[in-house]
N, C-alpha and C. Protein backbone atom coordinates (compact mmCIF):
# COMPACT_ATOMS: atom_id res chain seq x y z
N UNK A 1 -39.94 124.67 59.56
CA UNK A 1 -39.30 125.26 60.72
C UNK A 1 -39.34 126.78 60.67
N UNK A 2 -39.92 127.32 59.91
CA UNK A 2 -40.13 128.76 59.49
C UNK A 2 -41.36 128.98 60.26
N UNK A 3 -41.87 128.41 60.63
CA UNK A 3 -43.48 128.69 61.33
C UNK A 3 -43.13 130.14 62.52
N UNK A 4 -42.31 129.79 63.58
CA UNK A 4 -42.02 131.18 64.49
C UNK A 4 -41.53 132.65 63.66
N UNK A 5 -40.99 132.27 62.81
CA UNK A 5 -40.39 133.77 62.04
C UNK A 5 -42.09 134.25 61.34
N UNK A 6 -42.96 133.31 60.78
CA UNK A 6 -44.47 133.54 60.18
C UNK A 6 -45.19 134.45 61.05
N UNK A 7 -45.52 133.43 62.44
CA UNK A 7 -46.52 134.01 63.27
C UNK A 7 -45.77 135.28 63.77
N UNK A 8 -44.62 135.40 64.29
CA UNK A 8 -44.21 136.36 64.28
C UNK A 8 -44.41 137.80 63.77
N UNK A 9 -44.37 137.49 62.20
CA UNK A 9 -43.94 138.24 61.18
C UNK A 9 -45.78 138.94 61.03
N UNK A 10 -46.73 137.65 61.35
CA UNK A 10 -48.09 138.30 61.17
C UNK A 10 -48.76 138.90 62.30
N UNK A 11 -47.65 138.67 63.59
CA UNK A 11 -48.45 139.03 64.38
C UNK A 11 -47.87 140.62 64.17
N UNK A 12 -46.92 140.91 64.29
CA UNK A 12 -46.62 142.45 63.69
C UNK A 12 -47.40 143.11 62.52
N UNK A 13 -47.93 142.24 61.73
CA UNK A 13 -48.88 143.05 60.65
C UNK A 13 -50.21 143.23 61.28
N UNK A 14 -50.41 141.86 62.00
CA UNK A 14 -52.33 142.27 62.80
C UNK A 14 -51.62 143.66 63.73
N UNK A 15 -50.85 143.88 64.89
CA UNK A 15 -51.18 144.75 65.70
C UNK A 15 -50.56 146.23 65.15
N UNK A 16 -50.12 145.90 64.16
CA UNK A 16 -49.43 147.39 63.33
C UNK A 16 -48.56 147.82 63.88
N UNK A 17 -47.79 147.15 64.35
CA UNK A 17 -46.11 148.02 64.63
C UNK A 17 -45.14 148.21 64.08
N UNK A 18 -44.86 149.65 64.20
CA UNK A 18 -44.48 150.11 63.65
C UNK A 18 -42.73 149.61 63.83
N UNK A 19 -42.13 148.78 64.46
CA UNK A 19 -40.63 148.82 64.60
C UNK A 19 -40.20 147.44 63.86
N UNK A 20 -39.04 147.01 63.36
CA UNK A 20 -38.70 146.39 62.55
C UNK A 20 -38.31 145.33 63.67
N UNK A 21 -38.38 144.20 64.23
CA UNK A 21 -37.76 143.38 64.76
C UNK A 21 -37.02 142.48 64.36
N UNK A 22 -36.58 142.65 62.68
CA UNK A 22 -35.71 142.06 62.18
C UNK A 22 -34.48 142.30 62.47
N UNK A 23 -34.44 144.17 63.08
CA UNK A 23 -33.02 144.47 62.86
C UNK A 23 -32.51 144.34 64.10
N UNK A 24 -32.99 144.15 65.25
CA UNK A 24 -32.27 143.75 67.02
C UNK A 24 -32.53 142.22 67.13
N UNK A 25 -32.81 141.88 65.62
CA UNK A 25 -32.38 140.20 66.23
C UNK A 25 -31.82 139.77 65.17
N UNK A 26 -31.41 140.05 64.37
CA UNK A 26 -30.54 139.68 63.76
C UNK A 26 -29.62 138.40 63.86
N UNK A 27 -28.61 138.45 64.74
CA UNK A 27 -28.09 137.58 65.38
C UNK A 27 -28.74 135.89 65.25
N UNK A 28 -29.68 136.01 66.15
CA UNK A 28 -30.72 135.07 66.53
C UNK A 28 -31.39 134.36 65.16
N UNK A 29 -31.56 135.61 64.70
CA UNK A 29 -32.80 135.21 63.21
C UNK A 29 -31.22 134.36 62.12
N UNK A 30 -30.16 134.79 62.15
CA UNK A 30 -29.20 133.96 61.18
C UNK A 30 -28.81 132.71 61.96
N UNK A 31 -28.51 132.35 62.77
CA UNK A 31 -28.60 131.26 63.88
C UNK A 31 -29.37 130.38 63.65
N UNK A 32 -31.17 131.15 63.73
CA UNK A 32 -32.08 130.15 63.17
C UNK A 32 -31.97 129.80 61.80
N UNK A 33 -31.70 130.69 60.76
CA UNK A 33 -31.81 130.21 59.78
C UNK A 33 -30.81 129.50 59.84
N UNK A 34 -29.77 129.28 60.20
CA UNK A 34 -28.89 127.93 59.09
C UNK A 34 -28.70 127.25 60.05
N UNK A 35 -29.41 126.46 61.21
CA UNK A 35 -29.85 125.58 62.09
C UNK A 35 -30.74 125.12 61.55
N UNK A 36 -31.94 125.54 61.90
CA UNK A 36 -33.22 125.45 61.80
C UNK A 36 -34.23 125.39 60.68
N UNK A 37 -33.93 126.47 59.94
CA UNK A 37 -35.04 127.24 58.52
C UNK A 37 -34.54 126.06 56.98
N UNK A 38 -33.65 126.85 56.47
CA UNK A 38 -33.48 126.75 55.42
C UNK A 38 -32.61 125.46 54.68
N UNK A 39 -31.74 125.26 55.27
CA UNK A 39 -30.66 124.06 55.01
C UNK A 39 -30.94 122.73 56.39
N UNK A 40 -31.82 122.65 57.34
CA UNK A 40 -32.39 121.77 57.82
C UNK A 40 -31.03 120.88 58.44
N UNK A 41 -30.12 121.63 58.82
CA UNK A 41 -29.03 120.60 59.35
C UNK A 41 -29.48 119.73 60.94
N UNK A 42 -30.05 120.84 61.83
CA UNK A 42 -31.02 120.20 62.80
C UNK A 42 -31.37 119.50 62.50
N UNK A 43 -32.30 119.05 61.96
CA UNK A 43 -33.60 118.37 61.23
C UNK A 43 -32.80 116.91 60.54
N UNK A 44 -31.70 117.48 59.58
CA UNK A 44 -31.10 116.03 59.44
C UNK A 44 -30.46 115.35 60.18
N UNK A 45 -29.88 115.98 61.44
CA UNK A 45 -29.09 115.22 62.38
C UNK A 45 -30.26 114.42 63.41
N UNK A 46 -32.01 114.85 63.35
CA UNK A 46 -32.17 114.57 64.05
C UNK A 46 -32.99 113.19 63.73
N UNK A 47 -33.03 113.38 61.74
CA UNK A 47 -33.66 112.35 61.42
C UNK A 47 -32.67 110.79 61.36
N UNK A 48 -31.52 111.80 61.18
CA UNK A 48 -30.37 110.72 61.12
C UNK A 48 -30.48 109.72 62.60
N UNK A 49 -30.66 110.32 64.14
CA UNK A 49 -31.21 109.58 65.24
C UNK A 49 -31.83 108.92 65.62
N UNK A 50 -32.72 109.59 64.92
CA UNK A 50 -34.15 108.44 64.88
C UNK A 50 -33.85 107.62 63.81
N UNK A 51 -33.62 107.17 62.60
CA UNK A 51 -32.98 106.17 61.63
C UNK A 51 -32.54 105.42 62.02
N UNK A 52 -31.52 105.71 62.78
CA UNK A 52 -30.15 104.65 63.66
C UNK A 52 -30.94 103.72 64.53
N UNK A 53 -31.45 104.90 65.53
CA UNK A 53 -32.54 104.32 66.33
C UNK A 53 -33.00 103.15 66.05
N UNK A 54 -34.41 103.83 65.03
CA UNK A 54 -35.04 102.10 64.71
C UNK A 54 -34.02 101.44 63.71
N UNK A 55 -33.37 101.39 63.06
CA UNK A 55 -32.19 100.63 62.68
C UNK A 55 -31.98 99.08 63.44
N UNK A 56 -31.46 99.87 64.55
CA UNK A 56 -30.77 98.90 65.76
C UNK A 56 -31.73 98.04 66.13
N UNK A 57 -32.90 98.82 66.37
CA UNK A 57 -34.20 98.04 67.39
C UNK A 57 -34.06 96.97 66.10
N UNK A 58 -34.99 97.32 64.89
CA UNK A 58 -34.75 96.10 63.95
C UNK A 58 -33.78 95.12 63.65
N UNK A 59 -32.72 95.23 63.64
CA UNK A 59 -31.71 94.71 63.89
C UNK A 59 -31.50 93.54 65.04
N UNK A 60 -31.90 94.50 66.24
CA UNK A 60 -31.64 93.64 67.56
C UNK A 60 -32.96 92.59 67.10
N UNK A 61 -34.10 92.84 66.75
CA UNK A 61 -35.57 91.97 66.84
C UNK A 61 -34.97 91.69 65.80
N UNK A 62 -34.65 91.58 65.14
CA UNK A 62 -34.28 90.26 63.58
C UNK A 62 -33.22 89.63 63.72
N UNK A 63 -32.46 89.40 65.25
CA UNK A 63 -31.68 88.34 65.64
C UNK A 63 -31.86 87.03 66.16
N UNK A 64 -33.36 87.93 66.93
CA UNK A 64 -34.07 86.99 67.73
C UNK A 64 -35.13 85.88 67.43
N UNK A 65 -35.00 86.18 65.71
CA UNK A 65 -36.12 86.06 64.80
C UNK A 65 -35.09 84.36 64.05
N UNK A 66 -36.30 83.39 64.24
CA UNK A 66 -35.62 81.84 63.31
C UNK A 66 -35.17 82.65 62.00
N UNK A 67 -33.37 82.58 61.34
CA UNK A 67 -33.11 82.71 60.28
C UNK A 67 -33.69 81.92 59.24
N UNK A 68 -33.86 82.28 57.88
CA UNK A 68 -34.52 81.69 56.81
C UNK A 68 -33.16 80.82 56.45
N UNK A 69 -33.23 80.08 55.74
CA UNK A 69 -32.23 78.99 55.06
C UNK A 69 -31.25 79.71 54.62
N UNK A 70 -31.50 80.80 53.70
CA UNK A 70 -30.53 81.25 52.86
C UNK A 70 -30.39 82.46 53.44
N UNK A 71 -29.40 82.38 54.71
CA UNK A 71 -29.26 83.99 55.09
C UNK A 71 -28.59 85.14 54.71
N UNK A 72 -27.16 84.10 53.81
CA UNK A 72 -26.52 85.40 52.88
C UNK A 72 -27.20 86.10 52.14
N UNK A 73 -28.11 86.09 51.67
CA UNK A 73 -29.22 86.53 50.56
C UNK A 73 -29.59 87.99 51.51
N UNK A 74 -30.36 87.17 53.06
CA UNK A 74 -31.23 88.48 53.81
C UNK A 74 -29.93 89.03 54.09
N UNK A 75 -28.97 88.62 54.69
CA UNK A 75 -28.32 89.61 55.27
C UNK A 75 -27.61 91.13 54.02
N UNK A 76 -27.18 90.26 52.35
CA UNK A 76 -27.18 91.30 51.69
C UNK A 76 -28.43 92.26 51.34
N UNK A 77 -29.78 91.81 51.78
CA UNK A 77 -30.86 92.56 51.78
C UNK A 77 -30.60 93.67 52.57
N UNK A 78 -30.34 93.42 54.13
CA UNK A 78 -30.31 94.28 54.86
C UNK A 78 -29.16 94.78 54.59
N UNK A 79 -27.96 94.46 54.73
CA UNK A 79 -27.03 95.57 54.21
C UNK A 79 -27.03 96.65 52.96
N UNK A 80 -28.01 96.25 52.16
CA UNK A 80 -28.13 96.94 50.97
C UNK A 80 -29.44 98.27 51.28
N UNK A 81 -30.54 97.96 52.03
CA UNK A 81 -31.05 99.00 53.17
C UNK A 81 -29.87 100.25 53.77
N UNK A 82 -29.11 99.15 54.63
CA UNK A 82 -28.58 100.55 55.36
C UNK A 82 -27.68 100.92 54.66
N UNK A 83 -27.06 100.73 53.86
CA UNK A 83 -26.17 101.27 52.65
C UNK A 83 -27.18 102.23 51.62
N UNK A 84 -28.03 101.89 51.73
CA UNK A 84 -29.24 103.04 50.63
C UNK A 84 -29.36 104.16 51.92
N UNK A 85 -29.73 103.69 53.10
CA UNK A 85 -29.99 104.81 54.22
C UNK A 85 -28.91 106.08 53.89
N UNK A 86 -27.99 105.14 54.51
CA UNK A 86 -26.35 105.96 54.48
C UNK A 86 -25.84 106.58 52.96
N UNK A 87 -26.11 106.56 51.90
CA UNK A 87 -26.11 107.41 50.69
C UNK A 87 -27.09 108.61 50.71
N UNK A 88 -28.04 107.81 51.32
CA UNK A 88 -29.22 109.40 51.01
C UNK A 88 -29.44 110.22 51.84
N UNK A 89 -29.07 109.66 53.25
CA UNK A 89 -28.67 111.04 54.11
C UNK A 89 -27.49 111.39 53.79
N UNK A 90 -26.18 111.14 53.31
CA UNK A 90 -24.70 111.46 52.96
C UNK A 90 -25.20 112.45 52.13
N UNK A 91 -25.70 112.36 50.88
CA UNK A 91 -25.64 112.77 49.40
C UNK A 91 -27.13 114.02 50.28
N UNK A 92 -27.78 113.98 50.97
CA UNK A 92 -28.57 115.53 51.90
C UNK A 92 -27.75 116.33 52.71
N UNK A 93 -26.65 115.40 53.14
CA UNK A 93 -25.97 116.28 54.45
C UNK A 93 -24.89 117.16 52.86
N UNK A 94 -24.66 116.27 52.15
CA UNK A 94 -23.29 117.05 51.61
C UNK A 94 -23.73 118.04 50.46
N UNK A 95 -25.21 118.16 50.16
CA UNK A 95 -25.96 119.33 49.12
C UNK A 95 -26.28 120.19 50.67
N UNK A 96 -26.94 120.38 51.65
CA UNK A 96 -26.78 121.19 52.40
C UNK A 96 -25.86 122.11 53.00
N UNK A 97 -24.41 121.54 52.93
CA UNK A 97 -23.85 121.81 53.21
C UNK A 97 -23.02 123.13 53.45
N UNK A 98 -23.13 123.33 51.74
CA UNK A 98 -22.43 124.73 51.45
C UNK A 98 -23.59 125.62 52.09
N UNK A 99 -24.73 125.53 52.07
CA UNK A 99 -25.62 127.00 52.54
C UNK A 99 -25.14 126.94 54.33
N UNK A 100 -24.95 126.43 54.81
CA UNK A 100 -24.39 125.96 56.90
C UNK A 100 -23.40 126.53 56.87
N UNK A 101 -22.32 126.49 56.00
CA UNK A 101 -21.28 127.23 56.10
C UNK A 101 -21.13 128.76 55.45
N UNK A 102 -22.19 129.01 54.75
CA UNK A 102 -22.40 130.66 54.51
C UNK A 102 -22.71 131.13 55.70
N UNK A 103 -23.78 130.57 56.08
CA UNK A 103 -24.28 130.80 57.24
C UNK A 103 -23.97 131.26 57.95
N UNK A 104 -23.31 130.13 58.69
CA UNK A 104 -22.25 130.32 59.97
C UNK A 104 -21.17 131.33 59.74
N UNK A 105 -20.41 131.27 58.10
CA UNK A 105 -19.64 132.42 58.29
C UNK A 105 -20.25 133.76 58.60
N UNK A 106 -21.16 134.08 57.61
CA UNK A 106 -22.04 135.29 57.96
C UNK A 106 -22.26 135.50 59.48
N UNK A 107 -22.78 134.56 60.69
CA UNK A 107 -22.61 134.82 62.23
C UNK A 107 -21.57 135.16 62.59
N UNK A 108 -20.27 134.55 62.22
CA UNK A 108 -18.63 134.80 62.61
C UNK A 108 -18.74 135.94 62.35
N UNK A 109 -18.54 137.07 61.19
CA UNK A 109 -18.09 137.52 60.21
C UNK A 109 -19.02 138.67 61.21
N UNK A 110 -20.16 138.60 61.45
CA UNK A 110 -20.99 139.62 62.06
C UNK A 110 -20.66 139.94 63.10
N UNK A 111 -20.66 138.82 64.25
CA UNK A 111 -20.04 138.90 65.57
C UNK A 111 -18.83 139.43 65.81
N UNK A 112 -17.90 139.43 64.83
CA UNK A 112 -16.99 139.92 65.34
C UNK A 112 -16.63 141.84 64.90
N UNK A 113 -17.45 142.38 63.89
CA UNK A 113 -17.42 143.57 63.53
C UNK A 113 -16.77 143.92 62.35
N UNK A 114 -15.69 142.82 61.67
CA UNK A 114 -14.70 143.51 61.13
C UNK A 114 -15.65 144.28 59.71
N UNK A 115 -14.95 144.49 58.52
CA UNK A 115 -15.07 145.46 57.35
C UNK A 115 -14.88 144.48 56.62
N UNK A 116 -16.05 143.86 56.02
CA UNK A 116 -15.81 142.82 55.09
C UNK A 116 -15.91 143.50 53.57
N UNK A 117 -14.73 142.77 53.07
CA UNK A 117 -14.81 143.53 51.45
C UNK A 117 -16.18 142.91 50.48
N UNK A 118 -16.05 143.87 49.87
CA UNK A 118 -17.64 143.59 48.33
C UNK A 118 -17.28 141.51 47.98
N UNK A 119 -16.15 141.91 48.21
CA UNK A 119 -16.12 140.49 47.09
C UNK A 119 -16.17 139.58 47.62
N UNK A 120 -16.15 139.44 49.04
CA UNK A 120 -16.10 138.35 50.27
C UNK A 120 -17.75 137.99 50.39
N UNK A 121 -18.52 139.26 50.18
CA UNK A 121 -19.92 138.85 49.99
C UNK A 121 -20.40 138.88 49.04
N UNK A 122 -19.96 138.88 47.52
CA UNK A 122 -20.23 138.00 46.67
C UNK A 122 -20.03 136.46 46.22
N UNK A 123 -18.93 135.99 47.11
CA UNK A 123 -18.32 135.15 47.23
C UNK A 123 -19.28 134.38 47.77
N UNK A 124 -20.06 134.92 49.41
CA UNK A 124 -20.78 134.23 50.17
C UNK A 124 -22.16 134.12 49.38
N UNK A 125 -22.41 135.34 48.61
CA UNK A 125 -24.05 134.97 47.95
C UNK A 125 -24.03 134.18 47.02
N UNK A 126 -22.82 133.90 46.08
CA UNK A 126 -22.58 132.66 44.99
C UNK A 126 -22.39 131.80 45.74
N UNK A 127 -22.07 131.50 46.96
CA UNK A 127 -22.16 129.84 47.66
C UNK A 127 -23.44 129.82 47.88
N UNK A 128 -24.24 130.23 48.78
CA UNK A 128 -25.28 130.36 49.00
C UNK A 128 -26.01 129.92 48.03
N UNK A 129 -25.97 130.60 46.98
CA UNK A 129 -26.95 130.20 45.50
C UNK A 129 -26.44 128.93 44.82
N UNK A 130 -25.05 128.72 45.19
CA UNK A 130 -24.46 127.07 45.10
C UNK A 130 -25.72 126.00 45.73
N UNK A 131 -25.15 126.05 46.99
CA UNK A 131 -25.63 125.29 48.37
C UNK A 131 -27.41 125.66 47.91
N UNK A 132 -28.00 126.23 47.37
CA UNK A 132 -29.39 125.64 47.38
C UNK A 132 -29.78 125.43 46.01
N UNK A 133 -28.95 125.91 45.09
CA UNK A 133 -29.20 124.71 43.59
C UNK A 133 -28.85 123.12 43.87
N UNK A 134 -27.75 123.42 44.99
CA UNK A 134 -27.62 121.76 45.40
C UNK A 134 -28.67 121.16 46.16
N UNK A 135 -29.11 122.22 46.99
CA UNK A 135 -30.31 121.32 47.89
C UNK A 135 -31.57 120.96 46.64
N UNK A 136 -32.02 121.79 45.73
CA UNK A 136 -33.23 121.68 45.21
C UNK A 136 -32.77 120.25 44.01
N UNK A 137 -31.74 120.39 43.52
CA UNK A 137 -30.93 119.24 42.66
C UNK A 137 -31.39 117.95 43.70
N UNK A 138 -30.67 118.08 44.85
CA UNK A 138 -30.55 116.48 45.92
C UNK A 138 -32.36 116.24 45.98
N UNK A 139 -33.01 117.32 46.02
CA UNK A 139 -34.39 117.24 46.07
C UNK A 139 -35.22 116.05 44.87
N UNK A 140 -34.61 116.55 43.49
CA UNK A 140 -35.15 116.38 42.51
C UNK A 140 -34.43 114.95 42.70
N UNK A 141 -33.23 114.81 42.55
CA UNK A 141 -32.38 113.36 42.28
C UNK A 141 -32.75 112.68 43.24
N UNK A 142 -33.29 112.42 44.60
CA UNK A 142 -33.78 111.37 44.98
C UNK A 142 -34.39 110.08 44.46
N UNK A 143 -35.10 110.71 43.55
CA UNK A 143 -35.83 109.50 42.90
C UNK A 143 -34.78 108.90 41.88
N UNK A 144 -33.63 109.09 41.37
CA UNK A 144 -32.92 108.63 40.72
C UNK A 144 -32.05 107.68 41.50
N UNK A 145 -31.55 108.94 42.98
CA UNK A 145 -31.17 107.18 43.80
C UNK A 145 -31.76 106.19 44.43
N UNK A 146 -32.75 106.39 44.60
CA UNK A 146 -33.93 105.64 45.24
C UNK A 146 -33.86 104.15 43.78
N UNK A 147 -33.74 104.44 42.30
CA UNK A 147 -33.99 103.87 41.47
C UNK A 147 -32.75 102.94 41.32
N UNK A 148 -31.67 103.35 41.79
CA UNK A 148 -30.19 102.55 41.28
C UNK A 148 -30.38 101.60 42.89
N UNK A 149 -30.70 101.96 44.25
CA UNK A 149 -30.61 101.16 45.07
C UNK A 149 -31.29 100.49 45.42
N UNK A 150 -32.60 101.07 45.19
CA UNK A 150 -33.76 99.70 45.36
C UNK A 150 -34.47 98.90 44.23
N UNK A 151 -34.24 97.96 44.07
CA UNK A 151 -34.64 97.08 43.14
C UNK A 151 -36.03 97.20 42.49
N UNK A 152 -37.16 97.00 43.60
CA UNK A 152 -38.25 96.88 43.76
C UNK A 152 -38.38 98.49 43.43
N UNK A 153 -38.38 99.46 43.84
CA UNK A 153 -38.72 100.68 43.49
C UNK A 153 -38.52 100.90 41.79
N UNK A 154 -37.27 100.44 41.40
CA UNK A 154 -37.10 100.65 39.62
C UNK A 154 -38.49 99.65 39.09
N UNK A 155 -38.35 98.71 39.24
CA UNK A 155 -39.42 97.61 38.78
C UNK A 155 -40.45 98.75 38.93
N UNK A 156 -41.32 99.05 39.86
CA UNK A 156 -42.45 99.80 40.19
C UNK A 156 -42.91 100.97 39.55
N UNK A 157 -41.55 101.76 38.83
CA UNK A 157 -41.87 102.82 38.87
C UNK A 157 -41.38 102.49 37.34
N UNK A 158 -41.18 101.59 36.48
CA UNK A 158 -40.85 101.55 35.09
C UNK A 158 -41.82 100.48 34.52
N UNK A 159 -42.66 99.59 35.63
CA UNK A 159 -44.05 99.09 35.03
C UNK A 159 -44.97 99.75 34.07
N UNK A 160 -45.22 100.77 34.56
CA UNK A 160 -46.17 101.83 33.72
C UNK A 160 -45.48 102.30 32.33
N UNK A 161 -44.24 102.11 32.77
CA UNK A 161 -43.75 102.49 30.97
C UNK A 161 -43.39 101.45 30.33
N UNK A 162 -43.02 100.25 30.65
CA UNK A 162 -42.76 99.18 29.85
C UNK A 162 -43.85 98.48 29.24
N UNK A 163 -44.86 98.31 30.03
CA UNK A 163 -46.33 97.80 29.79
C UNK A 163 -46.91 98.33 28.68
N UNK A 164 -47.78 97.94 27.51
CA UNK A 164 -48.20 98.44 26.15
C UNK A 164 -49.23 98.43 26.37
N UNK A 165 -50.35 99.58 26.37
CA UNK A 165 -51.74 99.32 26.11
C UNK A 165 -52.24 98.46 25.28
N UNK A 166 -53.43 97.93 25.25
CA UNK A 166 -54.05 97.20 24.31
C UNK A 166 -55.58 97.82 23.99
């Protein structure tokens, strides 16, 4: 989602101008970033829509569908799906989190003019550096929850190490 701030940013280096357009948009450019850029809260609300979305559709078409004999079985299948869904967008929305609310304070905090003390923005750059050790952490640990909720994924991905050459 950084692509407009890029072309932007190169089209000012191809035509050589000389004026900073970082500093009369300001506003706009922190807006985008903690929407848009960096902490992806857009982006998760919108994947979270589309999820639900086909969710339901599947849902509705696997009603309509002859049940198998043993449906307590599928139905804890599928509940154990949208319960993996609902952890791993939870456990993205809540490592994003802290950088949305630097963010946004930083827009408040700007918009309104006041005299913010040294330590209020050290405060905000140690969340900040919080909120994206958490995002790059939720990054890395996926595959760890991916491993406790899906069955088939642990099997898959611990074949190669359990197996002994010969």
């Amino acid at each position: 989602m950084s692509l407009p701030i890029s072309i932007n940013s190169d089209l000012i280096l191809i035509i050589n101008r000389k004026l900073c357009w970082h500093r009369h948009n300001i506003d706009l450019l922190i807006i985008y970033q903690a929407l848009f850029s960096y902490t992806c809260l857009t982006q998760f609300l919108i994947v979270i829509m589309i999820d639900t979305f086909f969710l339901v559709k599947v849902v509705r078409w696997s009603r309509g569908r002859p049940q198998p004999t043993d449906t307590q079985a599928s139905k804890m299948v599928n509940n154990s799906r949208i319960i993996t869904m609902l952890v791993l967008h939870s456990f993205a929305f809540l490592c994003a989190l802290p950088c949305v609310i630097a963010y946004l304070l930083t827009i408040t905090l700007h918009r309104q003019n006041l005299q913010i003390s040294e330590e209020f923005l050290r405060f905000l750059l140690l969340f900040l550096n919080i909120g994206w050790t958490l995002i790059f952490l939720q990054s890395s640990l996926n595959i760890v929850l991916y491993c406790f909720r899906i069955n088939k994924f642990k099997q898959i991905l611990l074949k190669p190490l359990t197996t002994h050459r010969n």
